[in-house]
N, C-alpha and C. Protein backbone atom coordinates (compact mmCIF):
# COMPACT_ATOMS: atom_id res chain seq x y z
N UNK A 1 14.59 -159.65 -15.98
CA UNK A 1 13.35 -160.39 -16.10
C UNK A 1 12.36 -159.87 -15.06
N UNK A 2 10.91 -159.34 -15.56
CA UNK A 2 10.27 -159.12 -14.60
C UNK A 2 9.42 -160.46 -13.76
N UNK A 3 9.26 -160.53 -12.80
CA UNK A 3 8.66 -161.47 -12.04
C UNK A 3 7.74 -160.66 -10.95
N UNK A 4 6.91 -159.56 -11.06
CA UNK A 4 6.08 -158.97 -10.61
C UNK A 4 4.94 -160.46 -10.67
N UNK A 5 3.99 -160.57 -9.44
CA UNK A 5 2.87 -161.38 -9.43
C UNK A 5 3.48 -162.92 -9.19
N UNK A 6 4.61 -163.26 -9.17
CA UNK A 6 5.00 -164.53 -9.17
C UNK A 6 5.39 -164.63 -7.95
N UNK A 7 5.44 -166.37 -7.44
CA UNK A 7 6.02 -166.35 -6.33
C UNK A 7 7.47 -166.45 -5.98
N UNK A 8 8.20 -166.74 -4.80
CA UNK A 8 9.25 -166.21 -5.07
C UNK A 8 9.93 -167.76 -5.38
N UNK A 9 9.18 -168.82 -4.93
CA UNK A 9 9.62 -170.07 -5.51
C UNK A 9 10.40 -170.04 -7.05
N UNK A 10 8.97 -169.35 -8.25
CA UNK A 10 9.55 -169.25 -9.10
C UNK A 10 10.71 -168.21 -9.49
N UNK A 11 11.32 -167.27 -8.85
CA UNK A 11 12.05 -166.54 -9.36
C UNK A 11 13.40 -167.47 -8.35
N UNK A 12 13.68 -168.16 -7.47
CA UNK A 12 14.57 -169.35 -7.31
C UNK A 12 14.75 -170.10 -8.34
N UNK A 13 13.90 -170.68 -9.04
CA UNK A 13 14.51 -171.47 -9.88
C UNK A 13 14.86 -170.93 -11.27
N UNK A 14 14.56 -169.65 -11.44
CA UNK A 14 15.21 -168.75 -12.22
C UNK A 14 16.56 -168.75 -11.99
N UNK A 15 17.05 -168.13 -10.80
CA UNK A 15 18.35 -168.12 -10.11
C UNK A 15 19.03 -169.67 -10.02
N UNK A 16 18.64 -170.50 -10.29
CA UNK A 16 19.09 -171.79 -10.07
C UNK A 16 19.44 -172.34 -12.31
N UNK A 17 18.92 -171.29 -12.83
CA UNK A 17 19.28 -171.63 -14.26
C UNK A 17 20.34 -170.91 -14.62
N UNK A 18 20.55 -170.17 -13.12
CA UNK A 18 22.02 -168.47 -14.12
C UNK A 18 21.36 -167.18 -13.62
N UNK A 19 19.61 -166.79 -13.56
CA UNK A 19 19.48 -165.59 -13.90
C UNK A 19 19.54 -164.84 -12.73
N UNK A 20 20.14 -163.39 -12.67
CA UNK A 20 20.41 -163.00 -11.22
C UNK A 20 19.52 -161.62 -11.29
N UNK A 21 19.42 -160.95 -12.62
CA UNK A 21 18.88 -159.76 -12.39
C UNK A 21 16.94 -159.74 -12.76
N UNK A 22 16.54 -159.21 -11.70
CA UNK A 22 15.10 -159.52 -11.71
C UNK A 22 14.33 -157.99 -11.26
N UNK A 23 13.08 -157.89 -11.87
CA UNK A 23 12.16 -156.62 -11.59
C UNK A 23 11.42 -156.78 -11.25
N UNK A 24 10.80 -155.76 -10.04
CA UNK A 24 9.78 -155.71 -9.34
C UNK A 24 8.61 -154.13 -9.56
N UNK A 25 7.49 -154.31 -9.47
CA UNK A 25 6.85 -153.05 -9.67
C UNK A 25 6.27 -152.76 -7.85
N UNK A 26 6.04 -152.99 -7.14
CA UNK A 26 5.58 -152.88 -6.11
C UNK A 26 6.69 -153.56 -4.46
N UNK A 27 6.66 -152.51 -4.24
CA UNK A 27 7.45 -152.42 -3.26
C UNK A 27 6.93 -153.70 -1.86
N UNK A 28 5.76 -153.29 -1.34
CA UNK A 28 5.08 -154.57 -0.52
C UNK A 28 5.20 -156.15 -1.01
N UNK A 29 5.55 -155.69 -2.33
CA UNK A 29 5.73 -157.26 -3.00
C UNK A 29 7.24 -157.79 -3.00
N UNK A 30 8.05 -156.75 -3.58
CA UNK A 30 9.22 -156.90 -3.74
C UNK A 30 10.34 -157.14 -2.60
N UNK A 31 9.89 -156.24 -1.33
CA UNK A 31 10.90 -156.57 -0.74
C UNK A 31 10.73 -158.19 0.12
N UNK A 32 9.59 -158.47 0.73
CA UNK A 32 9.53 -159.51 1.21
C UNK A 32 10.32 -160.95 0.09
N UNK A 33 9.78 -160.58 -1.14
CA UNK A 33 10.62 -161.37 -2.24
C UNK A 33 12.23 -161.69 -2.13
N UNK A 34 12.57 -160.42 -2.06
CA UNK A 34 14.03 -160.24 -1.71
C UNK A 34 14.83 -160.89 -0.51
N UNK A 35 13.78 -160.43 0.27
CA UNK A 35 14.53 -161.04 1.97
C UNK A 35 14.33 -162.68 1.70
N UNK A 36 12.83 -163.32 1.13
CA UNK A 36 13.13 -164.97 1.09
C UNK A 36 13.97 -165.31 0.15
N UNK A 37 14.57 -164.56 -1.17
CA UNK A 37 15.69 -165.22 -1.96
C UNK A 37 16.75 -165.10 -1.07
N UNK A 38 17.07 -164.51 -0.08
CA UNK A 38 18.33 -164.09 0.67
C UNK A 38 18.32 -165.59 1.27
N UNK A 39 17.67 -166.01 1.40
CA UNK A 39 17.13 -167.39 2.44
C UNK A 39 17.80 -168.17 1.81
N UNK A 40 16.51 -168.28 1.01
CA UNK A 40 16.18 -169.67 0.33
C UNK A 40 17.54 -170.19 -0.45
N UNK A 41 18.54 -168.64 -1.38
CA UNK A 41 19.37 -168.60 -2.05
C UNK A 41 20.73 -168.17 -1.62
N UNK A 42 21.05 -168.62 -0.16
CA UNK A 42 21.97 -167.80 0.18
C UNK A 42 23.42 -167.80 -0.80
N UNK A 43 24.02 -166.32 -0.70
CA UNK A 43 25.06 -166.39 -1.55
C UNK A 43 25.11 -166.15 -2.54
N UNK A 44 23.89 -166.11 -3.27
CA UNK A 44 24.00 -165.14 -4.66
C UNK A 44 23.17 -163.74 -4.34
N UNK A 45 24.33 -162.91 -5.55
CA UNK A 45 24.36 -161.44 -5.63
C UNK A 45 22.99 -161.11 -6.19
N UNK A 46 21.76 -161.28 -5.80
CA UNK A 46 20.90 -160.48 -6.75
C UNK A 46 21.02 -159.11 -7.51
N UNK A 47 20.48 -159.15 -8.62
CA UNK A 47 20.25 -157.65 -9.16
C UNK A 47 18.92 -156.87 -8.77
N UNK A 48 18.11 -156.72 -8.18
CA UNK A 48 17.27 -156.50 -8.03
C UNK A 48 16.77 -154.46 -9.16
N UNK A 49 15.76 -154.70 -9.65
CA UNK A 49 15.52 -153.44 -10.25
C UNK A 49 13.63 -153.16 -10.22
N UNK A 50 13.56 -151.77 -9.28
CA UNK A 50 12.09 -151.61 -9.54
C UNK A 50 12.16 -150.91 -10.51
N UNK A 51 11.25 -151.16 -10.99
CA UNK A 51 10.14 -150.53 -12.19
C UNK A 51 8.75 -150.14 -12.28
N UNK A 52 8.60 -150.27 -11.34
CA UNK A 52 6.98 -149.66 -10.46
C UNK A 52 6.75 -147.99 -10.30
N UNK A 53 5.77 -147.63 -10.26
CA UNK A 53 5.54 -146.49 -9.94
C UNK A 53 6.05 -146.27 -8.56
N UNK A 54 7.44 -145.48 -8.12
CA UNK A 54 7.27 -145.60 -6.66
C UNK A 54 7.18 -144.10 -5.79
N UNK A 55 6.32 -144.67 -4.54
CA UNK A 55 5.90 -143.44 -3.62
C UNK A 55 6.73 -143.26 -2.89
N UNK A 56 7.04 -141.73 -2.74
CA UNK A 56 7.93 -140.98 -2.17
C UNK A 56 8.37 -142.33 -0.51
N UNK A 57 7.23 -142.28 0.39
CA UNK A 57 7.06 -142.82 1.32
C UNK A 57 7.91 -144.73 1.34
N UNK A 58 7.80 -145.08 0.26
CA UNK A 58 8.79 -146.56 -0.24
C UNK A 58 9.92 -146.40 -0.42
N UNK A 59 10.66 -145.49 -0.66
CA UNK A 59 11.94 -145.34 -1.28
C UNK A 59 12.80 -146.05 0.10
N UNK A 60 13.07 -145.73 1.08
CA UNK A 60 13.89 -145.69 1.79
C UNK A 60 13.58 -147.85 1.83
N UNK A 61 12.66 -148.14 1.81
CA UNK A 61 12.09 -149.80 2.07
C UNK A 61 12.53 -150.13 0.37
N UNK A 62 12.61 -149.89 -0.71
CA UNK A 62 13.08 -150.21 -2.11
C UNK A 62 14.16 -149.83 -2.21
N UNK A 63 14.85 -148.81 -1.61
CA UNK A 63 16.39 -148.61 -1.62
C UNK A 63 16.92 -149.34 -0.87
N UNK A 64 16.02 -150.63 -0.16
CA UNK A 64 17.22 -151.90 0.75
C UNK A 64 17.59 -152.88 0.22
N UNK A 65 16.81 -153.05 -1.37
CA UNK A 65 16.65 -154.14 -1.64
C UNK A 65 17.42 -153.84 -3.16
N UNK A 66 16.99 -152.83 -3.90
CA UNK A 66 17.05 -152.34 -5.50
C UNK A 66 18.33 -151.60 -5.78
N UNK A 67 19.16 -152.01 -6.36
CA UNK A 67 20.30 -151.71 -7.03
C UNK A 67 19.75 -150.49 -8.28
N UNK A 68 18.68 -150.67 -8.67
CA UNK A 68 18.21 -149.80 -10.01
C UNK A 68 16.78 -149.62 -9.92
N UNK A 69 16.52 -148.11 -9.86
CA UNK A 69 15.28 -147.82 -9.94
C UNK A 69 14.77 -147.18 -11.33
N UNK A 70 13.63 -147.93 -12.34
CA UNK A 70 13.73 -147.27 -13.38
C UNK A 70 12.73 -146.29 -13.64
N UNK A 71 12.26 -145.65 -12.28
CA UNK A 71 10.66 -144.57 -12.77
C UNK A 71 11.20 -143.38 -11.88
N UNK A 72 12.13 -142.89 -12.12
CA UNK A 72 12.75 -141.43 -11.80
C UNK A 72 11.81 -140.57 -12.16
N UNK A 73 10.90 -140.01 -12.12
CA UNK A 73 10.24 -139.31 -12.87
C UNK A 73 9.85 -137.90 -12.00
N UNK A 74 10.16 -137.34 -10.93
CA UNK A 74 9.41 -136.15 -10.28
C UNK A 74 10.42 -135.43 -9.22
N UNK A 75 10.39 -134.28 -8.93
CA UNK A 75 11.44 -133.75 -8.41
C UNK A 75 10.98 -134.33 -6.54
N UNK A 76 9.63 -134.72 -6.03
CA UNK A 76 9.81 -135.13 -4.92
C UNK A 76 10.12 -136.38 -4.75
N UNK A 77 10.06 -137.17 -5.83
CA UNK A 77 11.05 -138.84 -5.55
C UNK A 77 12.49 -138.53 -5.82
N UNK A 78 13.12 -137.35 -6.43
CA UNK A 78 14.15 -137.19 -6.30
C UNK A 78 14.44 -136.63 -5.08
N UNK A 79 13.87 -135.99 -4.48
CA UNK A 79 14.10 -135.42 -3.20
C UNK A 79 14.43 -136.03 -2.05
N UNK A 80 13.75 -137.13 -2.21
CA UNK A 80 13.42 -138.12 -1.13
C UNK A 80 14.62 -139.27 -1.36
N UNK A 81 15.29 -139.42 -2.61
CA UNK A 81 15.93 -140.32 -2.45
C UNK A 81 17.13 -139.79 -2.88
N UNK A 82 17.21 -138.36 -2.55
CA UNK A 82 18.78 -137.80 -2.18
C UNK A 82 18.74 -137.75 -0.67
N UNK A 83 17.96 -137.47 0.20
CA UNK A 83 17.65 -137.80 1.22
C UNK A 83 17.97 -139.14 2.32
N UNK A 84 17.49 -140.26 1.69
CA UNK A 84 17.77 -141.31 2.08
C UNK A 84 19.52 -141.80 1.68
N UNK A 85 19.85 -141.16 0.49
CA UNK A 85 21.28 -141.58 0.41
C UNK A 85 21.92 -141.12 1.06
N UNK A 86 22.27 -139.57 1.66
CA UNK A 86 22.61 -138.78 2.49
C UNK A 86 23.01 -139.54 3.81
N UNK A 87 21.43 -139.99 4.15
CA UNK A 87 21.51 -140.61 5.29
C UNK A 87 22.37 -141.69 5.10
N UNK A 88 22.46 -143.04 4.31
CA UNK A 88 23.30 -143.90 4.15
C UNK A 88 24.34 -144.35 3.84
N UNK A 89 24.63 -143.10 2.80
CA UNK A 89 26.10 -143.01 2.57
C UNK A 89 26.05 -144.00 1.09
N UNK A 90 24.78 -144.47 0.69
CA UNK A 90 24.76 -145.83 -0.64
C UNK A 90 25.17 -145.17 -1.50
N UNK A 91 24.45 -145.49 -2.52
CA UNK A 91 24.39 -145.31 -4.19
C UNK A 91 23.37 -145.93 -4.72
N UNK A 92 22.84 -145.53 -5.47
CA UNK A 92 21.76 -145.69 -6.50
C UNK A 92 21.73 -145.83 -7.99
N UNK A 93 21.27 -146.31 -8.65
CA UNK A 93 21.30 -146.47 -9.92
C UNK A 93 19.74 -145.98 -10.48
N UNK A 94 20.03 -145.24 -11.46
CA UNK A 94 18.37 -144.82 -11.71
C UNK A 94 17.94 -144.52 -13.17
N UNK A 95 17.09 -144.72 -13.83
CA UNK A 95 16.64 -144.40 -14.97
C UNK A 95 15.89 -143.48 -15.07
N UNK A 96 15.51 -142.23 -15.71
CA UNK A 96 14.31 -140.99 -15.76
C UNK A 96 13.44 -142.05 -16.37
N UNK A 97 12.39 -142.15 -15.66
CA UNK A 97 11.30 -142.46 -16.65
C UNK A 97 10.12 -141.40 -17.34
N UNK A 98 9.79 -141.49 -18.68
CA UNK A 98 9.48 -140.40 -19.49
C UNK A 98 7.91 -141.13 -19.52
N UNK A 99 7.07 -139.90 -19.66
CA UNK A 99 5.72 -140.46 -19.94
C UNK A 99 5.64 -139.87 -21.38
N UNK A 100 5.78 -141.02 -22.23
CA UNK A 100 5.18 -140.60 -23.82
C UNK A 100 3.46 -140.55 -24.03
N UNK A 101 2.75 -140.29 -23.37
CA UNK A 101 1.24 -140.34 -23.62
C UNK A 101 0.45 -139.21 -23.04
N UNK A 102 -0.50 -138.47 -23.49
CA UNK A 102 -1.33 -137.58 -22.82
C UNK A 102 -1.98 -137.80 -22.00
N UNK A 103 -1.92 -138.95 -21.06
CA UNK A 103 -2.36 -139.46 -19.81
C UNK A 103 -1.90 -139.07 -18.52
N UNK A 104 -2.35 -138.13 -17.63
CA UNK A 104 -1.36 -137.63 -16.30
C UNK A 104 -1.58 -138.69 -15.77
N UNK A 105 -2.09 -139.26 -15.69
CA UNK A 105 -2.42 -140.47 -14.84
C UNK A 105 -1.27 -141.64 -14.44
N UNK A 106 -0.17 -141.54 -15.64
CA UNK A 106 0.60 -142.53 -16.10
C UNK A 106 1.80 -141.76 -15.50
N UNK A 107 2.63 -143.02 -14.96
CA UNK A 107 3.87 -141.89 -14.27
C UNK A 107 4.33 -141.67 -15.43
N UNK A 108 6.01 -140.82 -15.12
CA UNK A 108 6.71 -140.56 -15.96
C UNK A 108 6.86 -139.03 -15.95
N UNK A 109 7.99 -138.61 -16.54
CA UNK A 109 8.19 -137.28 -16.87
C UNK A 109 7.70 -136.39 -18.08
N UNK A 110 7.41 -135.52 -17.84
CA UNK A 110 7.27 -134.54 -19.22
C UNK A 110 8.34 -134.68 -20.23
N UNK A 111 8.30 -135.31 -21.36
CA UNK A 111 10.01 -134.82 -22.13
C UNK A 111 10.19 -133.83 -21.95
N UNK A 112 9.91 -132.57 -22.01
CA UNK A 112 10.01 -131.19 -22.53
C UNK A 112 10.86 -130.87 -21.20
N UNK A 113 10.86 -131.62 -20.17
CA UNK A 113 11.54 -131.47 -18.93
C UNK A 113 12.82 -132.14 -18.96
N UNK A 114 13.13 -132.99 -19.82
CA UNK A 114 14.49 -133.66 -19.42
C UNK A 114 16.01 -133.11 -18.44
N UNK A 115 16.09 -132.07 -19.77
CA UNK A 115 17.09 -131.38 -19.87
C UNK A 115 16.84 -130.43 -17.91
N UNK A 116 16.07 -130.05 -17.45
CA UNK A 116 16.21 -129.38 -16.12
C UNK A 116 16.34 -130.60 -15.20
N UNK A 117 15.34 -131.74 -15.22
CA UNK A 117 15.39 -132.56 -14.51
C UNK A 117 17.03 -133.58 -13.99
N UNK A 118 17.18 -134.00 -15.54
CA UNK A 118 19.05 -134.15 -15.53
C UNK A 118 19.82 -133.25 -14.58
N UNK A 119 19.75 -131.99 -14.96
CA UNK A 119 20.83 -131.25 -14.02
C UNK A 119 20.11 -131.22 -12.53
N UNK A 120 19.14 -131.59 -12.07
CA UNK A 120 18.95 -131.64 -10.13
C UNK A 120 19.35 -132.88 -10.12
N UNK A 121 19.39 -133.94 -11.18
CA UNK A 121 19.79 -134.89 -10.61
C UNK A 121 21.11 -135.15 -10.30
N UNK A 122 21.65 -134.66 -11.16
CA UNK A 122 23.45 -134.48 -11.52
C UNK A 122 24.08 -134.55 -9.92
N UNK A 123 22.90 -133.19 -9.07
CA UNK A 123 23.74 -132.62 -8.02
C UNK A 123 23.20 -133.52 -7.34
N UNK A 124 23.02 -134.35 -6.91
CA UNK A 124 22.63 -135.67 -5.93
C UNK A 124 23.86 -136.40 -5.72
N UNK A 125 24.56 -136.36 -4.75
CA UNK A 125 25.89 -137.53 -4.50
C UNK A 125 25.26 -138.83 -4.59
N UNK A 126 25.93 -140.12 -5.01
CA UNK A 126 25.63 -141.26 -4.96
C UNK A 126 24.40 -141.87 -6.19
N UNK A 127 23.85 -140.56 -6.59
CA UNK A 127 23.13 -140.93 -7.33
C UNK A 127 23.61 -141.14 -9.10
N UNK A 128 23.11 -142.25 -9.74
CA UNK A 128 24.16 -142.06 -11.32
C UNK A 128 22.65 -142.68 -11.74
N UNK A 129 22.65 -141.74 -12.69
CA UNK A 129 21.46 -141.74 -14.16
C UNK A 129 21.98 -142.36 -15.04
N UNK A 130 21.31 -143.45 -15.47
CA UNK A 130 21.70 -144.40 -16.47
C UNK A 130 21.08 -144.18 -17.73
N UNK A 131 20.24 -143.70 -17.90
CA UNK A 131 19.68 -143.22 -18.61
C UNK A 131 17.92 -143.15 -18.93
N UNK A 132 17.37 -143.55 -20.06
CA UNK A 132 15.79 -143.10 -19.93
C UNK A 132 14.80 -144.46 -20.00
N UNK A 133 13.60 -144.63 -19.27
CA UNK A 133 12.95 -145.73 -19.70
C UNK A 133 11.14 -145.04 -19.92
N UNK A 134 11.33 -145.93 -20.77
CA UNK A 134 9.68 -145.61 -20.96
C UNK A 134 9.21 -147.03 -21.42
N UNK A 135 7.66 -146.56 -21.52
CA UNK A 135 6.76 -147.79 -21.84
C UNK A 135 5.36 -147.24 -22.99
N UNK A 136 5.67 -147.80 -23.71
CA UNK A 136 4.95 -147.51 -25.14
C UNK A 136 3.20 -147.24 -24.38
N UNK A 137 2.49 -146.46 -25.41
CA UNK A 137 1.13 -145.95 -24.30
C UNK A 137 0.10 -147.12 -25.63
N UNK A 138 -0.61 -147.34 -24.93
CA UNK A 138 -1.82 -148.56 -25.13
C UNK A 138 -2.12 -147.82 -26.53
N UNK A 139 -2.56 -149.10 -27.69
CA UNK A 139 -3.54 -149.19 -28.69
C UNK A 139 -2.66 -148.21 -29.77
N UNK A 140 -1.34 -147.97 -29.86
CA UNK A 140 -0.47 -147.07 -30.62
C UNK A 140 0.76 -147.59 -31.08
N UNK A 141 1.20 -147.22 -32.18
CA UNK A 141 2.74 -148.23 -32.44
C UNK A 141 3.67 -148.09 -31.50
N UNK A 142 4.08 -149.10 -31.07
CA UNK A 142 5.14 -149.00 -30.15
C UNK A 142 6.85 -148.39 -30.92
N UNK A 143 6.94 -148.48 -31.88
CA UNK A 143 7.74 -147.85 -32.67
C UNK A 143 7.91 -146.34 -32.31
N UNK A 144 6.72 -145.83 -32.81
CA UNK A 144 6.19 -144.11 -32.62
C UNK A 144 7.06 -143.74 -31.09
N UNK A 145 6.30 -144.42 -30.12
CA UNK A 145 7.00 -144.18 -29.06
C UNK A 145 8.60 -144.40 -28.65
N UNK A 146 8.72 -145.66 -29.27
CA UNK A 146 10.64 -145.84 -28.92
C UNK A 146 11.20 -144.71 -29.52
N UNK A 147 10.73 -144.60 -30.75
CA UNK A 147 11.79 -143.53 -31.32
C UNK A 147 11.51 -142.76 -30.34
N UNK A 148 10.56 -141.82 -29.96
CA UNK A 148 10.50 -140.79 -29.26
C UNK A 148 11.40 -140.76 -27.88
N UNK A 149 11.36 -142.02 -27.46
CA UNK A 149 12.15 -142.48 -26.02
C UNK A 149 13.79 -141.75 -26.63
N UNK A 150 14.22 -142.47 -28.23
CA UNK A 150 15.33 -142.52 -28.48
C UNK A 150 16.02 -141.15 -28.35
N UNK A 151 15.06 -140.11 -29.10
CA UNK A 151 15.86 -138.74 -28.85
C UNK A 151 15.76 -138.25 -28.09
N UNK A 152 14.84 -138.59 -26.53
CA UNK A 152 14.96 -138.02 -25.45
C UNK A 152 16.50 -138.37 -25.16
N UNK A 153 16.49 -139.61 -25.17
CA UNK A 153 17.73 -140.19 -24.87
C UNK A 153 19.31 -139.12 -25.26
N UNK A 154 18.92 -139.02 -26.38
CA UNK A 154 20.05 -138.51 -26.87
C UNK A 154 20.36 -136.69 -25.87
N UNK A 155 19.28 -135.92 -25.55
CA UNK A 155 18.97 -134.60 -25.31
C UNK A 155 19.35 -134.97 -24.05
N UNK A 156 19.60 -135.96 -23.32
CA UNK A 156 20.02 -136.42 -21.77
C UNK A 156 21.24 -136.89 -22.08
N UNK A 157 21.86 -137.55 -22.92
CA UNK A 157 23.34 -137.26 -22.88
C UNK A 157 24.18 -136.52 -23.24
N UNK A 158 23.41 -135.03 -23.75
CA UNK A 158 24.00 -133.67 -23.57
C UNK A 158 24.36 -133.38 -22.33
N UNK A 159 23.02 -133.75 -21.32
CA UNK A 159 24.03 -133.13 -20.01
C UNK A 159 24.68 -134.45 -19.03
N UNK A 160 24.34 -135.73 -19.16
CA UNK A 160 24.80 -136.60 -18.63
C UNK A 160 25.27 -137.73 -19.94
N UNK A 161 26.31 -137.04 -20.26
CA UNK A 161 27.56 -137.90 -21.18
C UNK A 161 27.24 -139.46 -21.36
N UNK A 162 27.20 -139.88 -19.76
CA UNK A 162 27.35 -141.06 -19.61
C UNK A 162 25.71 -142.30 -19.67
N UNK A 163 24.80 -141.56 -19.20
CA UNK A 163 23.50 -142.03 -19.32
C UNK A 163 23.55 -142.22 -20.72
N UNK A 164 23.60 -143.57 -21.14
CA UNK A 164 24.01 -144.39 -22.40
C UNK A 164 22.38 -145.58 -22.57
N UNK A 165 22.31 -145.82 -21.15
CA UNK A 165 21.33 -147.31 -21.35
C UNK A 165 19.71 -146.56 -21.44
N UNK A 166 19.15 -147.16 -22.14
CA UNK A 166 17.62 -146.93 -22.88
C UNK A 166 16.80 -148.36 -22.53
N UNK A 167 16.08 -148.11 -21.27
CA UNK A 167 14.98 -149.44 -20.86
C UNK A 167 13.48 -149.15 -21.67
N UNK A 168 13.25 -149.67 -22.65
CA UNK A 168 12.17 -149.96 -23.18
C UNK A 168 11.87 -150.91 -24.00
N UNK A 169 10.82 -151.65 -24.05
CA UNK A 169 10.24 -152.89 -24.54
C UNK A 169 9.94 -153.70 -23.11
N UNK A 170 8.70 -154.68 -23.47
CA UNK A 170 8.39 -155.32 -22.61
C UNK A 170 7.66 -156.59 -23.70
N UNK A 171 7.03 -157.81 -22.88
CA UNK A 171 6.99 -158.52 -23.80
C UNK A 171 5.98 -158.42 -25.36
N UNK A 172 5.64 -157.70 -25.19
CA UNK A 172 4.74 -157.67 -26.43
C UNK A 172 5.39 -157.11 -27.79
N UNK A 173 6.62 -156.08 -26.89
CA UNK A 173 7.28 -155.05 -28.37
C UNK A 173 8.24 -155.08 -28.17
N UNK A 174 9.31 -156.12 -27.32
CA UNK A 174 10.29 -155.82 -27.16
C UNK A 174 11.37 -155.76 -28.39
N UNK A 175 10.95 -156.50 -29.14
CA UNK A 175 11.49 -156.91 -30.50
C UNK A 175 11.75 -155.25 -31.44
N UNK A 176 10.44 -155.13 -31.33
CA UNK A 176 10.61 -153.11 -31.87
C UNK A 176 12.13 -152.55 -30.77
N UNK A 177 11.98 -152.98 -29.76
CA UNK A 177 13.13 -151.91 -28.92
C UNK A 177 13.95 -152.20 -29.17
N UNK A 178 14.62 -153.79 -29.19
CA UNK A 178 16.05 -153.94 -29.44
C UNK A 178 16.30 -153.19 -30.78
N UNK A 179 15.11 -153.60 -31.93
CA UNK A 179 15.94 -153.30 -33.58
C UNK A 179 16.17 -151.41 -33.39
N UNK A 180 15.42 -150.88 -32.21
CA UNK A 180 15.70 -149.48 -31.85
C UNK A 180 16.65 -149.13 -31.19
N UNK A 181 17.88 -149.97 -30.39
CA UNK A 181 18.78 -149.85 -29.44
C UNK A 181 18.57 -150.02 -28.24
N UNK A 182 17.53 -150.49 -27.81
CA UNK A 182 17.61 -150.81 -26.01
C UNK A 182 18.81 -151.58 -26.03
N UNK A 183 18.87 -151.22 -24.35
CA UNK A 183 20.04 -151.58 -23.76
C UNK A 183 19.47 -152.44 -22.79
N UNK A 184 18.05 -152.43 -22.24
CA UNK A 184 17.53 -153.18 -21.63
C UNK A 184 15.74 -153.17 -21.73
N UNK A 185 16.01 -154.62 -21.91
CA UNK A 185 14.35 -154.71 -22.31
C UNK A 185 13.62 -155.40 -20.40
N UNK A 186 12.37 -155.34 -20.31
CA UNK A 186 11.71 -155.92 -19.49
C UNK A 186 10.70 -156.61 -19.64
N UNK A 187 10.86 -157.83 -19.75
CA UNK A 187 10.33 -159.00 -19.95
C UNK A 187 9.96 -159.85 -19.26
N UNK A 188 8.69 -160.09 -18.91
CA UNK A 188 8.41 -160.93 -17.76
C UNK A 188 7.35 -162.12 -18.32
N UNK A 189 6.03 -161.89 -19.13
CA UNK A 189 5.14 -163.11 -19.28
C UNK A 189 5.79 -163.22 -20.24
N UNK A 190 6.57 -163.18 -21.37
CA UNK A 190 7.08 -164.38 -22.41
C UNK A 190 7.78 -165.42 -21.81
N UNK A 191 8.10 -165.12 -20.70
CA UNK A 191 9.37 -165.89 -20.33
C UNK A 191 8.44 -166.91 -19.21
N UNK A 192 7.49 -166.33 -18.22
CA UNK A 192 6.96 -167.00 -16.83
C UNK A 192 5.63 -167.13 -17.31
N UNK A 193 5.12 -167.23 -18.15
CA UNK A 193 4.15 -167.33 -18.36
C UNK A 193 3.17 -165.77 -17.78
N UNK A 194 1.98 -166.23 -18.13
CA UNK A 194 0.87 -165.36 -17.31
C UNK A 194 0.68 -164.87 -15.80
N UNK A 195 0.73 -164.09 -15.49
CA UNK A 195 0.66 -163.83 -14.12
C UNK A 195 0.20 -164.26 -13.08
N UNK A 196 1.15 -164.74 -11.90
CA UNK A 196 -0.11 -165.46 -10.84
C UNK A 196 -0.24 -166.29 -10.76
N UNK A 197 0.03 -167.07 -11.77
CA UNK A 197 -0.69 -168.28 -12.48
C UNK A 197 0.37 -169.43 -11.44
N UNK A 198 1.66 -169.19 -11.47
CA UNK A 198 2.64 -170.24 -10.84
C UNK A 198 2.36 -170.88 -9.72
């Protein structure tokens, strides 16, 4: 469930219905979030997962908090967070995120890159690719794009067997992703309403 913009009140009483795994896009936001559920909630395991665009310079402050990062997308955030594992000795969980749109602007990877990007990641200790996430590009079927997510998907478990899970849909199309095979959707205003707003 994403809870980007909310306070952390409300993502407690999330955790107080069952729900443990939650997404964040911004790191300044997320971790302070994290440290008051530690508080407020002592004793439960959060899942914590960014999904934010993140800067090289955050990783080491989002790798204290995030079990799963889903915007893998560039060989210097990979760099940086073989780096920081090195140093820690952790593990990471990570998704490539793919940019399906002619927008550089928009993170994400080149598809046409998968297949090289997979193998630098491979050689990263601690690090395990779960597989691909994307996010459908504005004013276009979100269909068009899942599929496209789908056979990236598939061209990444040529070289990583195991990268099985496919994060796409959010609340507007998530419905297109499941009947497409996500393995994980991200969903945040169907569920919390509008942003901010709490």
């Amino acid at each position: 469930m994403i809870t980007k913009t909310h306070p952390t009140l409300v993502v407690a009483e999330l955790a107080d219905l069952g729900h443990r795994s939650f997404g964040e896009n911004k790191d300044q936001e997320a971790r302070p979030k994290a440290m008051e559920l530690d508080v407020l909630r002592p004793g439960i395991n959060f899942d914590w997962h960014f999904v934010g665009q993140l800067q090289s310079n955050k990783v080491k402050s989002a790798m204290s908090y995030a079990k799963t990062i889903h915007s893998l997308d560039r060989p210097s955030l990979l760099k940086e967070i073989a780096k920081q594992l090195a140093s820690s000795q952790a593990q990471i969980d990570c998704y490539i995120e793919l940019n399906l749109t002619q927008d550089l602007n928009r993170g994400g990877l080149d598809p046409s890159m998968i297949r090289q990007f997979a193998e630098s990641a491979l050689e990263v200790p601690g690090l395990r690719v779960l597989g691909v996430m994307a996010v459908a590009g504005l004013d276009v079927d979100p269909r068009v794009d899942f599929e496209t997510a789908v056979r990236i998907s598939h061209e990444l478990r040529e070289i990583v067997p195991d990268a099985k899970a496919l994060s796409i849909g959010m609340s507007a199309d998530y419905e297109v992703a499941i009947e497409l095979g996500a393995t994980h959707v991200r969903i945040g205003s169907a569920i919390t309403g509008p942003r901010g707003n709490n």
